[in-house]
Every structure is written in structure tokens, then in C-alpha cells.
Protein backbone atom coordinates (compact mmCIF):
# COMPACT_ATOMS: atom_id res chain seq x y z
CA UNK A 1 -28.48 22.95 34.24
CA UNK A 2 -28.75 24.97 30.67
CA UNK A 3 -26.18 24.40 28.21
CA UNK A 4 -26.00 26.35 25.15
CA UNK A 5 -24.26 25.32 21.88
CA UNK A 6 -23.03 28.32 19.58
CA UNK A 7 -24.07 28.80 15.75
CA UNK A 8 -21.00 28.20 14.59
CA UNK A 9 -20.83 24.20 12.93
CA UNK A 10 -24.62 24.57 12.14
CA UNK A 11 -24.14 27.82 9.63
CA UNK A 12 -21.13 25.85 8.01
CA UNK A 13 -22.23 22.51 7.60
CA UNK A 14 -24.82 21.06 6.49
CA UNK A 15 -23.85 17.63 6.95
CA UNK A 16 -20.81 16.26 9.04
CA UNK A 17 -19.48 14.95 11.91
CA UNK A 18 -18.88 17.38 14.16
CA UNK A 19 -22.45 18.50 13.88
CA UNK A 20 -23.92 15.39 14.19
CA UNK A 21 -21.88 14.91 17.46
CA UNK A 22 -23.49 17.95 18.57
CA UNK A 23 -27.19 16.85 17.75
CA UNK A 24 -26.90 13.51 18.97
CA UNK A 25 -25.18 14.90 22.01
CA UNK A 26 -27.52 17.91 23.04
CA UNK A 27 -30.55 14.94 22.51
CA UNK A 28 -29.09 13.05 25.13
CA UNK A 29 -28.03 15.40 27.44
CA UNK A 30 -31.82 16.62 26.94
CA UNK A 31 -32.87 12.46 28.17
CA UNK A 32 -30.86 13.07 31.47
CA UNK A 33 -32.94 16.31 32.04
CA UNK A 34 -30.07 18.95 31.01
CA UNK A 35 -31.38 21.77 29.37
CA UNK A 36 -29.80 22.00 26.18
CA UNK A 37 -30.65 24.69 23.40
CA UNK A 38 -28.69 25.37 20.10
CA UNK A 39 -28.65 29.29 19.25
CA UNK A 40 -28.21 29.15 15.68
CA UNK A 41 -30.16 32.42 13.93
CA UNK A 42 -29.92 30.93 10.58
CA UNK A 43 -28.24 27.77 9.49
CA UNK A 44 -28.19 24.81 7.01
CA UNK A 45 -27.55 22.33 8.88
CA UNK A 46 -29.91 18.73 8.18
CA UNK A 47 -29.40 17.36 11.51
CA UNK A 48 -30.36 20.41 13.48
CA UNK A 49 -33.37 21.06 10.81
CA UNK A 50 -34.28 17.35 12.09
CA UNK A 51 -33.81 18.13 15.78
CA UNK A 52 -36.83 20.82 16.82
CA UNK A 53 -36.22 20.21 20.56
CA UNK A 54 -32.53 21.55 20.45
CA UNK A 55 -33.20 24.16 17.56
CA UNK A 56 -33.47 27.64 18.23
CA UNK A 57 -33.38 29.37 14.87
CA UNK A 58 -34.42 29.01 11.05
CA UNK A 59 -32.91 26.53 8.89
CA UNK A 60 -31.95 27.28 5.04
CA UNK A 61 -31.74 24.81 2.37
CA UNK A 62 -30.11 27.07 0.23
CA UNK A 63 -27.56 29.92 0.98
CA UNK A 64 -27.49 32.55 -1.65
CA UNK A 65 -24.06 33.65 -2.93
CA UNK A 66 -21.82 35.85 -1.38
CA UNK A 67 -24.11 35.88 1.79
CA UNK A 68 -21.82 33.80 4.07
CA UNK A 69 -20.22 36.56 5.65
CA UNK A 70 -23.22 38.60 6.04
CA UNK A 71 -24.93 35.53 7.65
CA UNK A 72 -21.80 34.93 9.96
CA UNK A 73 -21.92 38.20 11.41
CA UNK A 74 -25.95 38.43 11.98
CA UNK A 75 -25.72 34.87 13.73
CA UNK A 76 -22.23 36.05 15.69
CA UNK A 77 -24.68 39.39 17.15
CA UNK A 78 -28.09 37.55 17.47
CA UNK A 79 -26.55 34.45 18.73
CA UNK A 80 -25.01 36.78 21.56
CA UNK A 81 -27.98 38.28 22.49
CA UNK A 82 -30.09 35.76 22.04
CA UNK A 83 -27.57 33.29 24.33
CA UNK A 84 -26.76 36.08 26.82
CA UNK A 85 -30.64 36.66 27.09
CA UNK A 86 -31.20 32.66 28.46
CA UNK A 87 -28.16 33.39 30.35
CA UNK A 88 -27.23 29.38 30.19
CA UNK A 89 -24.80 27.94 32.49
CA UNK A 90 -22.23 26.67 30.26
CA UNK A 91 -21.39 27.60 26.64
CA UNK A 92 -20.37 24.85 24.98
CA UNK A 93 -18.66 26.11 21.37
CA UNK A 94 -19.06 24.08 18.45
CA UNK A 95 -16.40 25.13 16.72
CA UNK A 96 -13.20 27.49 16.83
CA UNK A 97 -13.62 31.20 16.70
CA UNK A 98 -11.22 34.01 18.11
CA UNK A 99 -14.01 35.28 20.74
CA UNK A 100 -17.03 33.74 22.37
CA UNK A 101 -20.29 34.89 21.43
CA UNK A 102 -21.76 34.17 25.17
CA UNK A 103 -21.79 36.18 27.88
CA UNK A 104 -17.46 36.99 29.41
CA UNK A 105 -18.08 35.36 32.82
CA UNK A 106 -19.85 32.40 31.24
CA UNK A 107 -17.27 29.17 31.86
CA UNK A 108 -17.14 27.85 27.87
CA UNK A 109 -16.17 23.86 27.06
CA UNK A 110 -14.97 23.31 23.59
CA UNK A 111 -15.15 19.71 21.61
CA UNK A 112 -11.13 18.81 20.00
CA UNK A 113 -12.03 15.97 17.65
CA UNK A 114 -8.96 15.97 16.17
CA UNK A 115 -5.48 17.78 14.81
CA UNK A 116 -5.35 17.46 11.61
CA UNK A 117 -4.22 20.90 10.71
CA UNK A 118 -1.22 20.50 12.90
CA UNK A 119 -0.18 17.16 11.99
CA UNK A 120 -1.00 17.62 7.69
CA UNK A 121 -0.35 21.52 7.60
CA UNK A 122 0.73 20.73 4.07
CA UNK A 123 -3.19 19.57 2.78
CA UNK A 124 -4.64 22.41 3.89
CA UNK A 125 -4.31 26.13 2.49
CA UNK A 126 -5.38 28.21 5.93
CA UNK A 127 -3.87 25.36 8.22
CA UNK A 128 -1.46 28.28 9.90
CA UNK A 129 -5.13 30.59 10.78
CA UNK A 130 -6.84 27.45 11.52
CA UNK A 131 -4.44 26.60 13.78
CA UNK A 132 -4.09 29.54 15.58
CA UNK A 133 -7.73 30.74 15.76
CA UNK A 134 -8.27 26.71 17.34
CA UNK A 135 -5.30 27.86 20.04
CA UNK A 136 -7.31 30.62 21.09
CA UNK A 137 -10.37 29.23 21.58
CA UNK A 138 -9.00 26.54 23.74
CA UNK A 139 -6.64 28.36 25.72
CA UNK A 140 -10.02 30.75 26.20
CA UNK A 141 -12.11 27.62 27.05
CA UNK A 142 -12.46 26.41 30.73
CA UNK A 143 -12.30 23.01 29.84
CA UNK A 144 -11.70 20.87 26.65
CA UNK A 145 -13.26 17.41 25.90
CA UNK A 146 -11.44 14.98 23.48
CA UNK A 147 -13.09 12.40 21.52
CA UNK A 148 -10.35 9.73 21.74
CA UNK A 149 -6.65 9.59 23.72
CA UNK A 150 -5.25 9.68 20.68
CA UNK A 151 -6.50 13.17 19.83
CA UNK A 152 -5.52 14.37 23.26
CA UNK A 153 -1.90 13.20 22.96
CA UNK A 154 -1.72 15.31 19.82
CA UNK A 155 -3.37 18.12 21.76
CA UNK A 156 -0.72 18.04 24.40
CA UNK A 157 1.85 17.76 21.83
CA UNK A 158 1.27 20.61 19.59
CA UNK A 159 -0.38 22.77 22.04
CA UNK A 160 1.22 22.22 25.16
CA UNK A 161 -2.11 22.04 26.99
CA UNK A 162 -2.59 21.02 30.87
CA UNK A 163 -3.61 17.31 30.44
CA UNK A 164 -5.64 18.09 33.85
CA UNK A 165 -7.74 21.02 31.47
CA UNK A 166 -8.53 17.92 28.79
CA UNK A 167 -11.59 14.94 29.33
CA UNK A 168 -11.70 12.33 26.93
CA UNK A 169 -14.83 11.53 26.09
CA UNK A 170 -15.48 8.94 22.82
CA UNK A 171 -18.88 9.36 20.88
CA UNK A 172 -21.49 7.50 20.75
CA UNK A 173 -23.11 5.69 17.83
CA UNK A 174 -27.17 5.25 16.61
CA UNK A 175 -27.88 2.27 13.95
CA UNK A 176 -29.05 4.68 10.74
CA UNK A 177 -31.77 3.24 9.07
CA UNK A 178 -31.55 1.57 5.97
CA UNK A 179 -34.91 1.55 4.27
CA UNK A 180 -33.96 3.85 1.49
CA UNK A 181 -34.67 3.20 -2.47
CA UNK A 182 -32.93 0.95 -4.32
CA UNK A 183 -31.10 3.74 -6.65
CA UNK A 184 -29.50 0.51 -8.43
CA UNK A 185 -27.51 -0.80 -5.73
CA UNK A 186 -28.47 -4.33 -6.25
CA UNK A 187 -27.10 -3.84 -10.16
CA UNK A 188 -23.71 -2.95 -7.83
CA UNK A 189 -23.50 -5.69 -5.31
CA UNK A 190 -21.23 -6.86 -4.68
CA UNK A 191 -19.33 -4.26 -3.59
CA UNK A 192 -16.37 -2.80 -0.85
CA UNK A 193 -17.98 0.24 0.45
CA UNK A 194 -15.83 3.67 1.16
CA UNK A 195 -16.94 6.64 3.11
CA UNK A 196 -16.81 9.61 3.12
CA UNK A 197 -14.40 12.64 2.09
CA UNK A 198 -11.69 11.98 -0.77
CA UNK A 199 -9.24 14.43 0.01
CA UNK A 200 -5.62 13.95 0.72
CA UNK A 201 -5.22 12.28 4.00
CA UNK A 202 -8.29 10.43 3.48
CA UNK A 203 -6.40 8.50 1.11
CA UNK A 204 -8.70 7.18 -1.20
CA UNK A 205 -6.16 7.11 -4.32
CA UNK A 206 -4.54 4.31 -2.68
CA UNK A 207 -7.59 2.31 -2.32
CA UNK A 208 -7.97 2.64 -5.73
CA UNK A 209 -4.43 1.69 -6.48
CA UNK A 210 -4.85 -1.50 -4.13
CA UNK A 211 -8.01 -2.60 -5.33
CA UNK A 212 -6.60 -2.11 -9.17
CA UNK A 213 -3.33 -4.22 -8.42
CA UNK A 214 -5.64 -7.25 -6.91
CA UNK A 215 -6.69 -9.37 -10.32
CA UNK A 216 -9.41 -10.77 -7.67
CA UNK A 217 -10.77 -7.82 -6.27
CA UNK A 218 -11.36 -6.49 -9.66
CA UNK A 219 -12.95 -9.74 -11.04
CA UNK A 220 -15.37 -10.42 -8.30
CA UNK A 221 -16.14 -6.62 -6.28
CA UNK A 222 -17.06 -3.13 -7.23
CA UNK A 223 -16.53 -0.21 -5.10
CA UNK A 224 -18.99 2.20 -4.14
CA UNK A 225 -17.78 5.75 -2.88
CA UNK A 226 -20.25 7.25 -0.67
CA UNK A 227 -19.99 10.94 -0.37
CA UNK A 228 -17.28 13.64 -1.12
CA UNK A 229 -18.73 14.53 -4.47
CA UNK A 230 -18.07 13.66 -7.96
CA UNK A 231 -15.07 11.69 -9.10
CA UNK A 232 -12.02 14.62 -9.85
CA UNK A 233 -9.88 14.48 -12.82
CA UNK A 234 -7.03 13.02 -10.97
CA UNK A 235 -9.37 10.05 -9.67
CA UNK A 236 -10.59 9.26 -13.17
CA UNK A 237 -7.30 9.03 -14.44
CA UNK A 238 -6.26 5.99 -11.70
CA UNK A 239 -9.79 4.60 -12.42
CA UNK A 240 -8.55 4.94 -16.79
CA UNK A 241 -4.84 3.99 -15.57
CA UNK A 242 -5.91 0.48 -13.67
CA UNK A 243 -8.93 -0.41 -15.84
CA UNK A 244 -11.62 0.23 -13.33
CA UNK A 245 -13.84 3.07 -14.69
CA UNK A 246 -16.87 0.01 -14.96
CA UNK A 247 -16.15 -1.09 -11.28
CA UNK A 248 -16.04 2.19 -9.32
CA UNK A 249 -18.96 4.44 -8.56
CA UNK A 250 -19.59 7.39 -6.30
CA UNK A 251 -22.75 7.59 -4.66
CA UNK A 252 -24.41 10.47 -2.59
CA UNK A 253 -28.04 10.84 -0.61
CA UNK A 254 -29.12 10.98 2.70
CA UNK A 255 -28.72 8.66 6.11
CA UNK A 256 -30.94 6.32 5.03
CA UNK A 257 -29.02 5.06 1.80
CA UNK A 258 -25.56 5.09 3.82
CA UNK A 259 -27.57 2.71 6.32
CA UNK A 260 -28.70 0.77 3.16
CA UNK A 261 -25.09 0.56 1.75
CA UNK A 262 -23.56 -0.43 4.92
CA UNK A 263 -26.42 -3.12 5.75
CA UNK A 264 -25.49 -4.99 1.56
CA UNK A 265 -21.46 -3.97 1.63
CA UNK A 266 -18.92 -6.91 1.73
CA UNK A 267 -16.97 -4.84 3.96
CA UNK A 268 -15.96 -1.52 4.82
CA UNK A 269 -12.61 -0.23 3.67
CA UNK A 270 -11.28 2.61 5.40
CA UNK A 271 -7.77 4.07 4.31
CA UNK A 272 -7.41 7.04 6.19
CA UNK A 273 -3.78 8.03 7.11
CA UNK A 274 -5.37 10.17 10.07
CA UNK A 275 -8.83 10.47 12.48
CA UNK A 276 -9.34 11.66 14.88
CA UNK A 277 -11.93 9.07 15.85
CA UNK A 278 -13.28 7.62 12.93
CA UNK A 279 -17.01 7.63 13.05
CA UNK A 280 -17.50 5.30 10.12
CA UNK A 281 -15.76 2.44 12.28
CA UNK A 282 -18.53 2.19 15.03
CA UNK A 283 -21.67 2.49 12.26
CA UNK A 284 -20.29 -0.25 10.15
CA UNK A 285 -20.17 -2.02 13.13
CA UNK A 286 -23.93 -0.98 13.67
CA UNK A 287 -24.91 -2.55 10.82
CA UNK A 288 -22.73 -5.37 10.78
CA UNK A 289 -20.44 -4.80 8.18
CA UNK A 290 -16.95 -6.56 8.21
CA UNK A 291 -14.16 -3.67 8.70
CA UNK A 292 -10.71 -3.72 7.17
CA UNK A 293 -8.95 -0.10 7.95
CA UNK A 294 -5.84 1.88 8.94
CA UNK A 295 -3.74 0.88 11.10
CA UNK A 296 -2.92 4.41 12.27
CA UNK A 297 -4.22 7.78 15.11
CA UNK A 298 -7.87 6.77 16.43
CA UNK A 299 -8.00 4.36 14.17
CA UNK A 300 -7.23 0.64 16.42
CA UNK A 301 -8.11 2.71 19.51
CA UNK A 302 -12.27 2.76 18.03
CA UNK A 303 -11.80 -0.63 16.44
CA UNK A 304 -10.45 -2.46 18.60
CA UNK A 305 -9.99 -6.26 17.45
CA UNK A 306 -13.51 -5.96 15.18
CA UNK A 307 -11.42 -4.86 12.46
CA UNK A 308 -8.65 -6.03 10.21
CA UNK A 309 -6.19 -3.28 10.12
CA UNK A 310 -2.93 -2.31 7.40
CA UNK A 311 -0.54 0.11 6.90
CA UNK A 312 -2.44 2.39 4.38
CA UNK A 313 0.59 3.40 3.12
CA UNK A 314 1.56 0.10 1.68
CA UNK A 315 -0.94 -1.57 -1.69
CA UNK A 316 -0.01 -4.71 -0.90
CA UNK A 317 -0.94 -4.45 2.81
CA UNK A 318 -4.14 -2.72 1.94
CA UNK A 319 -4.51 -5.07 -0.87
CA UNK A 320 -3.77 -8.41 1.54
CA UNK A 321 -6.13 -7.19 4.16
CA UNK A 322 -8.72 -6.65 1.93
CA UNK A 323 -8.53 -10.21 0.58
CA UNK A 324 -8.23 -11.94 4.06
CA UNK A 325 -11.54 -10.31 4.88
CA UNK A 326 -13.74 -10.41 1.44
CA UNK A 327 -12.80 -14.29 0.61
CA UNK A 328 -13.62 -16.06 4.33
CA UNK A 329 -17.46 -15.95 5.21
CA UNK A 330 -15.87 -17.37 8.76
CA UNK A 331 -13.78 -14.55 9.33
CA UNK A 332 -16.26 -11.74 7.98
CA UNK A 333 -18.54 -13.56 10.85
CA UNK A 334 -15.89 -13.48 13.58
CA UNK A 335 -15.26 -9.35 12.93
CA UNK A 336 -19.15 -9.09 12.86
CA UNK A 337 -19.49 -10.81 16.52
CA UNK A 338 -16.29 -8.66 17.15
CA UNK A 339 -17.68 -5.81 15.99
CA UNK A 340 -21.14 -6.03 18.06
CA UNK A 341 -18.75 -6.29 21.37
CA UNK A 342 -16.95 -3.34 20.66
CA UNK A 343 -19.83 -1.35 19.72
CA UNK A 344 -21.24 -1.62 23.44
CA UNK A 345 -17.89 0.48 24.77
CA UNK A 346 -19.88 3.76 22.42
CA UNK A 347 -23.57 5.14 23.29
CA UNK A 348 -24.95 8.37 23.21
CA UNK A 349 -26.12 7.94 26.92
CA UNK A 350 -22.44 7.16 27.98
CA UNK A 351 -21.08 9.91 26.27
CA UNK A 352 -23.64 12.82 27.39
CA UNK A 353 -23.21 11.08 31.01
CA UNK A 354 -19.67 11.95 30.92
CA UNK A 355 -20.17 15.22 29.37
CA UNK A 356 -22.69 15.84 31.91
CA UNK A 357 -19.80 15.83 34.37
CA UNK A 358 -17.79 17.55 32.77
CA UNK A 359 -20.52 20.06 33.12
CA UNK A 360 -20.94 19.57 36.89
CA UNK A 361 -17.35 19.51 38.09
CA UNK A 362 -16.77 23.07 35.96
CA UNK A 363 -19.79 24.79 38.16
CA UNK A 364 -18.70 22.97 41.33
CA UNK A 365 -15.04 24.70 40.35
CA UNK A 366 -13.15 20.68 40.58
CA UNK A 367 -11.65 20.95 37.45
């Protein structure tokens, strides 16, 4: 069986979710003897870069300005030929665009990981094109994979799709190393650990508020920010506003110093009013790292009972949680043991075994 994946999440990203899902994926699809190529002419994407069996273009570190167009269009006609020329069995897009690049009589499968322009149109600028161009390609799709029920219920909901066209199908998760430099975490420790993106309904600004209102929390923690860039204006101003500027950092780097911060973090905090699966869940988990997080979408569907959950849009619940979990070394211990339970329900080799079918029942016309 050959399965190609599309250009399209490798050319935008560089790092992120959606194309790590497709990395770890199309390696272990490759384990089960699938034939799995990615037909990306030129992207920037580290994971891919890291990947040589899957890759089947050149990787960029840097893309010059102005060029992303220009590099969109040569990947959308390369990619075509170069996919229609392997003539796979299955195009499986790796993101949303208004036409395929494969061949017209090639059955497609698309990845939903989650709604989030539908549900927060009001975050997002484009959310009306996003949502639309996202339509199309699933309507065009033969079959569509979800990454947790929760994402398909919102699928059905705002799309009105055939619940017999969706598979769910959760990810899997690898233990990231953790042998990275120092970089002057010990000088940190110790510390709640946050991951991630800041933005909106990521709801990091009421972390900060939470952690600012606890007298505690502030006394005896720091908080490290992994990812998501530099502190904005309006972040410094709660950090100014609750007397934390001296107990908050932001940190970025590569895998190995997120496997380092999870490995030395008190616990992981994770506010998010909305995932669609929550990736950060399972590889605290991995590295045994106490959870507190949302109780909301994926969320308690990918924890399970390995986390301590609150209603992110309530301090003091944050707050409480927080406390329960940071000040009892039995508890921490009983999430951990939790935690390693849970984490059995996710592998890579479960989820590309499921794909796989997927696969198998589109070519042998079941679904």
C-alpha cells in the first residue's frame, strides 16, 4: 500500500502539532510495511528535516521574504507531478486546501484535529475562509479521521458531516528526550511549567491572574512559559499589575529542553478553554509530570483521571487546583501512577494500526 502526504503543513510549519502527527504517523505506518512518502518540494519543517525515510524534498531553514506564495505554488505543481508520478494509493492531505494536488480518481483521507475556527470565530481574523476552504476539503475527502470524539461531535455539529464518513483515531505519544543544557533552569526550579501558544483561547492571562492571586504560589513557584514567543505588552502588564515580572519567564529551544522542563516541573498547568486533543497532556504524562488542566473539549477525554482538572474560566478554581496538586507529594505521586495508566490507551503503533484500516476499508470500498 503507498500513501502519500501533501506539502501542505510541512511548507507552513516548522514546528507544531499537526506536523508532528504526520511524522510520527507516516514512521509508523512505515514499521507495519505501508509505504509512506511525504511530497514536500521545499519546506521548513524540523520534524520532516529529521525524518529522511518519509522526506521527499529539500528542507529550508530560512524562507526569504515575500517568497511564501511563490513557494506555495511551485510545491502545489511539483507536488502534483511529483505525487501523480508514484501514483500512491491514497492521498492523505495534511492540511485544508480548496483542491487536491493528487491525481482526481485518487480516494484522499484528511486529519480534523480540531474546530477551533468554528467554535472561537471571534480570535481569529480569516476564521470565515478558514472555515470554508476546511468544508471543502472534507466534503472532497473520501474519508475523515478525528483525533478525539470530542472533535468529531463538533465536526458533526458545524458541518453536518455523515458520522459513518468520520474514524476517530487518538494520537499517539513518544517520551522526548531530556538531555538538553542547563540554560539556567536549575536557577528556576521550582517551577509550574506552561506550554505552548499564548493566544486567546489558550488562555494563558488567566494563569497568570491565578497564579498572581495565590500569596503561596507566588512565594514558593516560578512559572516557566515554554514556547509562543516573547512576552507581549499586554502579558507584561499582568506580570507589572500582580507583582510577578521576577517569577515568570518564557523559554524557547528545541525537543530536548521541553523533555528537560517537563522531566524538573512541579506540574503541568494547562488552561486552555479549547483542544482539540491536547498533546501536552499525554507527554507530561511521559515524563511524569503531575497535570492540573481544563476541565473542558478533549481535554478529560485525553486525561482521563491522571489529571486534576478546573473550570479555566474561574481564578479561584484554577488557583485551588493548582494548590491541591503542588503542596501534596502523595497526590503528585497518585496522578504520576495515574498518569503512566492512561498513557498506555496512546501509541504510535495503535494509532497507524487504525489508520492503516482506515486505509484498507477505503480500497476494499467498506466505508
Amino acid at each position: 500500500m503507498k500513501i502519500a502526504f501533501d506539502h501542505q503543513i510541512f511548507s507552513s510549519q516548522k514546528y507544531g502539532g499537526i506536523s508532528r502527527y504526520h511524522v510520527q504517523l507516516g514512521e509508523a505506518l512505515n514499521e507495519l510495511g505501508v509505504d509512506v512518502k511525504a511530497f514536500a518540494p521545499v519546506h521548513r519543517n524540523e520534524y520532516l528535516n529529521n525524518h529522511p525515510s518519509l522526506e521527499r524534498g529539500q528542507f529550508i531553514k530560512w524562507v526569504p521574504p515575500k517568497t511564501t506564495r511563490l513557494i506555495k505554488y511551485y510545491n502545489n505543481i511539483y507536488g502534483r507531478f511529483k505525487i501523480r508520478n508514484w501514483s500512491p494509493d491514497i492521498l492523505h492531505e495534511t492540511y485544508y486546501s480548496r483542491r487536491t494536488v493528487g491525481n482526481i480518481d485518487t480516494p484522499t483521507v484528511i486529519t480534523v484535529h480540531d474546530m477551533i475556527h468554528e467554535l472561537y470565530p471571534e480570535f481569529f481574523t480569516d476564521s470565515a475562509t478558514t472555515s470554508e476552504i476546511k468544508l471543502k476539503a472534507i466534503q472532497r475527502a473520501e474519508h475523515v479521521i478525528c483525533i478525539s470524539k470530542n472533535t468529531k461531535t463538533d465536526l458533526i455539529k458545524f458541518f453536518d458531516i455523515a458520522e459513518e464518513k468520520i474514524s476517530v483515531v487518538y494520537h499517539g505519544c513518544n517520551m522526548i528526550s531530556n538531555h538538553a543544557d542547563n540554560q539556567g533552569i536549575d536557577d528556576m526550579e521550582p517551577y509550574l511549567l506552561y506550554v505552548g501558544g499564548r493566544n486567546n483561547y489558550k488562555n494563558f492571562k488567566n494563569l497568570l491572574r491565578a497564579f498572581g492571586n495565590s500569596n503561596s504560589l507566588k512565594r514558593d513557584f516560578n512559572v516557566i512559559a515554554f514556547g509562543g514567543g516573547d512576552f507581549l505588552p499586554e502579558e507584561k502588564e499582568l506580570l507589572k499589575e500582580f507583582d510577578i515580572f521576577d517569577k515568570v519567564f518564557q523559554l524557547s529551544g528545541d525537543d530536548q529542553l521541553l523533555g528537560r522542563l517537563y522531566a524538573n516541573a512541579i506540574a503541568f498547568v494547562f488552561p486552555s478553554l479549547y483542544e482539540g486533543f491536547g498533546m501536552p497532556v499525554l507527554e507530561a504524562m511521559a515524563h511524569d509530570c503531575p497535570i492540573t488542566a481544563s476541565n473542558t473539549s478533549s481535554i478529560p477525554e485525553v486525561a482521563g483521571k491522571a489529571a486534576e482538572l478546573f473550570d479555566p474560566t474561574d481564578l479561584d478554581s484554577i488557583r485551588s487546583s493548582i494548590e491541591k496538586v503542588v503542596y501534596s507529594e502523595e497526590f503528585k505521586k497518585e496522578l504520576i501512577s495515574k498518569g503512566n495508566k492512561q498513557l498506555k490507551k496512546f501509541s504510535w503503533e495503535k494509532c497507524a494500526k487504525e489508520t492503516e484500516n482506515v486505509y484498507k476499508k477505503i480500497l476494499s470500498h467498506q466505508l
